[in-house]
Protein backbone atom coordinates (compact mmCIF):
# COMPACT_ATOMS: atom_id res chain seq x y z
CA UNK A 1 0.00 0.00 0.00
CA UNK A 2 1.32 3.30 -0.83
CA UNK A 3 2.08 6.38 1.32
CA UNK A 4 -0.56 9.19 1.19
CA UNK A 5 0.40 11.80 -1.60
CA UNK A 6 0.53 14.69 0.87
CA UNK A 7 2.12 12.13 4.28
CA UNK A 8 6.11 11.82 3.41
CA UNK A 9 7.08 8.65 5.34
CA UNK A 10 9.22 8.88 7.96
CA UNK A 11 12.13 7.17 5.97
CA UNK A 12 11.54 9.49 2.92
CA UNK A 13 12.23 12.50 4.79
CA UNK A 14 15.28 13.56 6.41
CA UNK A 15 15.69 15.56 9.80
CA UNK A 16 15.10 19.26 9.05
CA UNK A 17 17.43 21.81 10.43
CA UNK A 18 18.92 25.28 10.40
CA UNK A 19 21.03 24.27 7.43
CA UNK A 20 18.12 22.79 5.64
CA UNK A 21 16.11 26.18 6.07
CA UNK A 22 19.12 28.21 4.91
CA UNK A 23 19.69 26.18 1.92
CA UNK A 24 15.67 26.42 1.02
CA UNK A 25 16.47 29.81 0.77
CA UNK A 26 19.31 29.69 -1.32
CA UNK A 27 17.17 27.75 -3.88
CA UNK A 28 14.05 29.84 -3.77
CA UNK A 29 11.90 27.31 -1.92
CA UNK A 30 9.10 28.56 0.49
CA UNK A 31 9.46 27.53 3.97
CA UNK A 32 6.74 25.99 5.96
CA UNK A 33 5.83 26.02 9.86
CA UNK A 34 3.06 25.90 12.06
CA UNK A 35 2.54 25.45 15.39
CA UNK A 36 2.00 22.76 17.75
CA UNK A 37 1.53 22.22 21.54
CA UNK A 38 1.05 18.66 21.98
CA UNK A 39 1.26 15.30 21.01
CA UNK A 40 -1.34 14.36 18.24
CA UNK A 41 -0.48 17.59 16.72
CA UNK A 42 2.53 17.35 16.91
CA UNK A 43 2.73 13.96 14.93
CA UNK A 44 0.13 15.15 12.40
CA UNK A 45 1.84 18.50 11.30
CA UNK A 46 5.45 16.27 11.31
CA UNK A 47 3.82 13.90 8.85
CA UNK A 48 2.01 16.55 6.70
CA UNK A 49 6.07 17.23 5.40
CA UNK A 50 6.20 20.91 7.36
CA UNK A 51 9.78 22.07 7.64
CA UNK A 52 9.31 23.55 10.81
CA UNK A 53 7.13 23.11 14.56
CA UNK A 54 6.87 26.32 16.72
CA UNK A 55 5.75 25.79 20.20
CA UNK A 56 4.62 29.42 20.78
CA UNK A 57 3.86 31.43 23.71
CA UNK A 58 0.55 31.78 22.13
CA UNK A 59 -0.37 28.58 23.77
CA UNK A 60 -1.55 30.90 26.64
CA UNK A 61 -3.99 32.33 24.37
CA UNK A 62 -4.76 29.25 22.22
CA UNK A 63 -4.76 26.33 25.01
CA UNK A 64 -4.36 28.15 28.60
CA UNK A 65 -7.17 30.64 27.61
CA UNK A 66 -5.11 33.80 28.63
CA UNK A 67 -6.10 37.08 27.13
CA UNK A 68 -2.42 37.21 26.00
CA UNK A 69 0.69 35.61 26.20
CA UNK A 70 2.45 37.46 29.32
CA UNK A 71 1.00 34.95 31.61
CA UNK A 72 3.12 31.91 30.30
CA UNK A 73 5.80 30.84 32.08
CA UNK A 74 9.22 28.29 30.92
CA UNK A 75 7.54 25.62 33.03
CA UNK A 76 4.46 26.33 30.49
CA UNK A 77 6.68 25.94 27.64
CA UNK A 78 8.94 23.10 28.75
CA UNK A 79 5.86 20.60 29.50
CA UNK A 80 4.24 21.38 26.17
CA UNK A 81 7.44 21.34 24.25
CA UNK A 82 7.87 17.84 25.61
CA UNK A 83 4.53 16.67 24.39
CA UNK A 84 5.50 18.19 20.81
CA UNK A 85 8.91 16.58 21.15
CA UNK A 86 7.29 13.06 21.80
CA UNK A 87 5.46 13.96 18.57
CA UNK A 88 7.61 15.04 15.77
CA UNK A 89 10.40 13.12 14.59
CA UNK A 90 11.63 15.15 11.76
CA UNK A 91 10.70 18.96 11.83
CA UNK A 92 12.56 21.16 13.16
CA UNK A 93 11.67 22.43 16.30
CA UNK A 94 12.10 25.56 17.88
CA UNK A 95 10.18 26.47 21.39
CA UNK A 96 9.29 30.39 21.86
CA UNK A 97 11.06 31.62 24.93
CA UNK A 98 8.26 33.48 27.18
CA UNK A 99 8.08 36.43 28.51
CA UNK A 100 10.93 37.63 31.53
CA UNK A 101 12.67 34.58 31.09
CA UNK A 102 14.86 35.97 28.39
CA UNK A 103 14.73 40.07 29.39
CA UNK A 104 16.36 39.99 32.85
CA UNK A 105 20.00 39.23 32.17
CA UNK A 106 22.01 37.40 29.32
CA UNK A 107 23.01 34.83 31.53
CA UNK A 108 19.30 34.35 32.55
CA UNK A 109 18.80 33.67 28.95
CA UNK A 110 21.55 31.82 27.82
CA UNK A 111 20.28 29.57 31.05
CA UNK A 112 16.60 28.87 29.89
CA UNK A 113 17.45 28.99 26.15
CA UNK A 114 19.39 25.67 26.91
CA UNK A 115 16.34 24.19 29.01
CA UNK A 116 14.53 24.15 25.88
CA UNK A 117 17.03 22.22 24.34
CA UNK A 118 18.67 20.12 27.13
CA UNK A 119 15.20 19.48 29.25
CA UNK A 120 12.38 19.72 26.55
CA UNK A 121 13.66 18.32 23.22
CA UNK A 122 13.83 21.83 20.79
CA UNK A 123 16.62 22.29 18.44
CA UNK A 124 16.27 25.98 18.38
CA UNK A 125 14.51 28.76 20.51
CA UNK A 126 12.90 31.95 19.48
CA UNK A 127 12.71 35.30 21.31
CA UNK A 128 10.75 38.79 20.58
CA UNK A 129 12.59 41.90 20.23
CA UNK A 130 15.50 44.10 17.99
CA UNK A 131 18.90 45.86 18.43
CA UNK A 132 18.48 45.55 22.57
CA UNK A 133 17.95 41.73 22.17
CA UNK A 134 21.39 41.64 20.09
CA UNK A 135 23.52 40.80 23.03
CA UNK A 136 20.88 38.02 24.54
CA UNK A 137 21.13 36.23 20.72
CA UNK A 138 25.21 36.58 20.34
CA UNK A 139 25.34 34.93 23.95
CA UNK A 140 22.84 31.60 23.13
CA UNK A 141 23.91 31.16 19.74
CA UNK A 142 27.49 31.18 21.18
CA UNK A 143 26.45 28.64 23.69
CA UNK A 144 25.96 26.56 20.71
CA UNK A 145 21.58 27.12 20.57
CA UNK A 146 20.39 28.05 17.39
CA UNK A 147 18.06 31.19 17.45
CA UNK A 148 15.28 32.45 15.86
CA UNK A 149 14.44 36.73 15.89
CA UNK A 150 10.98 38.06 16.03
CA UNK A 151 10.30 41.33 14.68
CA UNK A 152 7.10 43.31 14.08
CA UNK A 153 4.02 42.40 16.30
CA UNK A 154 5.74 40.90 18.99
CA UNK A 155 2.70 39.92 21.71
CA UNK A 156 5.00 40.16 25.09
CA UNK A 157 4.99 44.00 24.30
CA UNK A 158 1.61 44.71 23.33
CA UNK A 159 1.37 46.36 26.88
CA UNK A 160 4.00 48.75 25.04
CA UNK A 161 2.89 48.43 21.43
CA UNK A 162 -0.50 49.76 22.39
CA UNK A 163 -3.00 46.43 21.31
CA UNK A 164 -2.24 43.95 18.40
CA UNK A 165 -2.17 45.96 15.13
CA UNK A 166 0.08 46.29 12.31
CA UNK A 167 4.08 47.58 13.07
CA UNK A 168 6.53 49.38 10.75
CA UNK A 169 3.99 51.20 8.93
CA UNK A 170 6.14 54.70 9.00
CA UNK A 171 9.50 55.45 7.51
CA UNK A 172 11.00 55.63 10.79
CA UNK A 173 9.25 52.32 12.65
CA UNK A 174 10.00 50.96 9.29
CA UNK A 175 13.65 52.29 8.81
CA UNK A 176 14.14 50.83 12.10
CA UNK A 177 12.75 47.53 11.83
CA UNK A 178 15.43 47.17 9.15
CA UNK A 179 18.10 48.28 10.94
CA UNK A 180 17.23 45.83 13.56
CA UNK A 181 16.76 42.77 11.43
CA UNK A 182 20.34 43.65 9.98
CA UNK A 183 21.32 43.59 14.01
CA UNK A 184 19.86 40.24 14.59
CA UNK A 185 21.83 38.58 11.85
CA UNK A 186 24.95 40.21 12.91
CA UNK A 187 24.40 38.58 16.01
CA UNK A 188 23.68 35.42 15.07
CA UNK A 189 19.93 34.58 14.62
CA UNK A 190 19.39 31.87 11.90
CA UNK A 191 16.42 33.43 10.86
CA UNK A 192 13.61 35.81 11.76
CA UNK A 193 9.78 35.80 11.93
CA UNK A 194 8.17 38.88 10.70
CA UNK A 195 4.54 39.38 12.05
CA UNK A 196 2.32 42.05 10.65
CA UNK A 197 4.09 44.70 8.84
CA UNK A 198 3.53 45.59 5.12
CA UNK A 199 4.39 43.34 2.63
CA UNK A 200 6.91 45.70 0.65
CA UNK A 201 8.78 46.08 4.01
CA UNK A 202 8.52 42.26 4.46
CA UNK A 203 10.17 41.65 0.65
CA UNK A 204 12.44 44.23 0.82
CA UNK A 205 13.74 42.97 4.62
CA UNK A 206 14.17 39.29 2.97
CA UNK A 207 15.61 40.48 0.17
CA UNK A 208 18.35 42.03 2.20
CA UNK A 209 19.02 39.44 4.68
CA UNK A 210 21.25 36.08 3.80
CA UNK A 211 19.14 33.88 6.61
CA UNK A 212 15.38 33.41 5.58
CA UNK A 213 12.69 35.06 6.83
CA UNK A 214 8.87 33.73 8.19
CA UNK A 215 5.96 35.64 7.51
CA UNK A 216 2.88 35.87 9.53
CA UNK A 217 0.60 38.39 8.24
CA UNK A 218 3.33 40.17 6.20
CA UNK A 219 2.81 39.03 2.60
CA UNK A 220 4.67 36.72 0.21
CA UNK A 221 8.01 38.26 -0.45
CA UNK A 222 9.18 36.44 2.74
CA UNK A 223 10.78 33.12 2.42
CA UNK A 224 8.32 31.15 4.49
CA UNK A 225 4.88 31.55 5.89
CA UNK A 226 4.07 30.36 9.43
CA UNK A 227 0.22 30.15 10.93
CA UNK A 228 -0.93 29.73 14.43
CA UNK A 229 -2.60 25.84 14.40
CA UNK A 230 -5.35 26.89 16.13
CA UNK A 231 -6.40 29.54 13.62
CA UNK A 232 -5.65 27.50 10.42
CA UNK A 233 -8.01 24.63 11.40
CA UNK A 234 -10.25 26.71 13.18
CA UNK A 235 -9.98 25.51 16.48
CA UNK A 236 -9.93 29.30 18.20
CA UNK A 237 -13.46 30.98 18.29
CA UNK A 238 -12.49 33.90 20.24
CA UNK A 239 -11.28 35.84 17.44
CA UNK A 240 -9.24 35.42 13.91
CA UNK A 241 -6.75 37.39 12.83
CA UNK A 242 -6.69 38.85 9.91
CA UNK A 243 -4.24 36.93 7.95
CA UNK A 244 -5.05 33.67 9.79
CA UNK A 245 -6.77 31.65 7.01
CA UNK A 246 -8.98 29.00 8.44
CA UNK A 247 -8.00 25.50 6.08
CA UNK A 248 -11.86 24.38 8.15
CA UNK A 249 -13.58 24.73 10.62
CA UNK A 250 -13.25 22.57 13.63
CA UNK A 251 -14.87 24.37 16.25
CA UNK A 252 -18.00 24.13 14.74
CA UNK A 253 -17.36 20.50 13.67
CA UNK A 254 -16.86 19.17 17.05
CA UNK A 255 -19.29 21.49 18.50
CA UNK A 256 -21.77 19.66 16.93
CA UNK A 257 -19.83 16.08 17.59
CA UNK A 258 -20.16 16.91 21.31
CA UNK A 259 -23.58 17.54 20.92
CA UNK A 260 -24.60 13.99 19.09
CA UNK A 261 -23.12 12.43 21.87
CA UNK A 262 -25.22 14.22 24.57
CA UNK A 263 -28.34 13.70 22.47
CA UNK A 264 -27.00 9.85 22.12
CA UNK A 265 -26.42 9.60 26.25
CA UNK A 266 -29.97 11.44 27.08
CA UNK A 267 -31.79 9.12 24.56
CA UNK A 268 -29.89 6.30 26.20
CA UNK A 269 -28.58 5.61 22.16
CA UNK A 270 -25.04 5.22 23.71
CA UNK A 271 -23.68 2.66 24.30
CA UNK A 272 -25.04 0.42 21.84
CA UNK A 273 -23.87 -3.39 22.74
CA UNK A 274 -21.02 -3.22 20.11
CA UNK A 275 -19.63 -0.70 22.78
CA UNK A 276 -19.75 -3.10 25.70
CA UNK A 277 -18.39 -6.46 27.03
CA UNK A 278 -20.50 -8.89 28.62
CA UNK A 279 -19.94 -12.26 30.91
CA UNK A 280 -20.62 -16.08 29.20
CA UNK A 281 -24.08 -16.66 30.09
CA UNK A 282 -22.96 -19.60 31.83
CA UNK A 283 -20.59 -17.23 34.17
CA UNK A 284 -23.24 -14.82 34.42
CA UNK A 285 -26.05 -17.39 35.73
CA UNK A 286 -23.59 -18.92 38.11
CA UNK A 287 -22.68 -15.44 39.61
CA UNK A 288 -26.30 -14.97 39.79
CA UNK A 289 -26.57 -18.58 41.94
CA UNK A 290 -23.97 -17.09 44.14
CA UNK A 291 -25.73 -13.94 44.72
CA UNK A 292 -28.93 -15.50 45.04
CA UNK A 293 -30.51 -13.56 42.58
């Protein structure tokens, strides 16, 4: 039997990694990643052939059911980047270092960057932030731990960013966004997400760097595109961003699966007796002798 046209098998594909992403960009490939937080997922977005797994911070929206991400803490992100671990077995993976655990001191983050690698199974981490985030990156990639730059939207400062909306959209928030992603390379970051800033500033910013870049909500010129999970399938009713495109609609799906099965309980539809197991009737008349029943 043969493999399904959009599964890879496991011995088809070969480990991805920082090289692998680099060399995609070389060629011109688009880059792939979503996000995952556990197990099943995990598996399922490793066997779909995606190049890359980010356990985000946005798990505290997406699964914890925070309003945004500053609640999240490492020992959020270590237990669900084990789960995702378990899971994938080719992807790279990167987990998203949380808020005040790399901000404090460089040794502070050079310390929980290698948790995610040493504890929790990652091959890479990923923290928010520009030019003041250049020393924290030159001190974990010299430790040896690959790292990934955010630039744009970054949630853990949307105290300071004023709500979730659109960065860079002036010549000087653009000028410097520019600067910065320059910074980042310089420092050592294998490659950088870019959320929500305009497309032409996304292209041109790609275009300039040598590592790739990883769009989200900042148009095609970048040289992959990640989504949150959740959004893409639909899974997160509390809002959608507006470059989240929902693939379908699962909410809704097992809304109504949920519901079948309370109508089936309360109608006493469920189980049926191909959901049960049941004695001999020999063993179940001689435990009624015993009883005296």
């Amino acid at each position: 039997m043969s493999a399904s046209p959009i599964s890879p098998t496991k011995e088809s594909r070969k480990p991805v990694t920082t090289r692998t992403l680099a060399l995609k960009k070389q060629r011109g490939e688009p880059i792939t990643m979503l996000t995952a937080y556990d197990y099943p997922t995990a598996m399922a977005v490793d066997r779909a052939g995606i190049d890359s797994i980010l356990v985000g911070d946005s798990l505290g929206m997406v699964v914890l059911g925070y309003e945004n991400t500053l609640p999240v803490t490492m020992e959020d992100m270590l237990h669900h980047c084990k789960a995702v671990a378990r899971g994938a077995s080719t992807a790279l993976l990167i987990g998203d270092m949380p808020f005040m655990s790399f901000q404090v001191s460089i040794e502070q983050a050079v310390r929980n960057a290698g948790r995610f690698l040493q504890e929790a199974g990652m091959h890479a981490v990923k923290l928010e932030g520009g030019s003041e985030r250049a020393g924290a990156v030159a001190a974990i990639t010299g430790a040896g731990i690959p790292v990934m730059g955010h630039l744009g939207l970054t949630p853990q400062s949307v105290n300071a960013l004023g709500g979730f909306a659109a960065q860079a959209k002036t010549v000087e928030s653009a000028k410097k966004l520019v600067d910065d992603a320059l910074i980042l390379q310089d420092a050592g970051a294998f490659s950088l997400v870019l959320e929500a800033i305009p497309a032409q500033l996304a292209e041109l910013v790609s275009k300039k760097l040598e590592i790739p870049t990883i769009g989200i909500g900042a148009g095609l010129g970048c040289d992959g595109q990640v989504l949150v999970t959740h959004d893409l399938l639909g899974l997160f009713d509390r809002f959608t961003p507006k470059f989240a495109r929902q693939y379908t609609q699962l909410h809704e799906i097992i809304g109504e699966a949920f519901t079948s099965f309370r109508d089936d309980v309360e109608a006493r539809a469920f189980p049926e007796d191909s959901h049960s197991v049941f004695m001999k009737p020999e063993v179940w008349d001689e435990l009624l002798d015993a009883l005296g029943e």
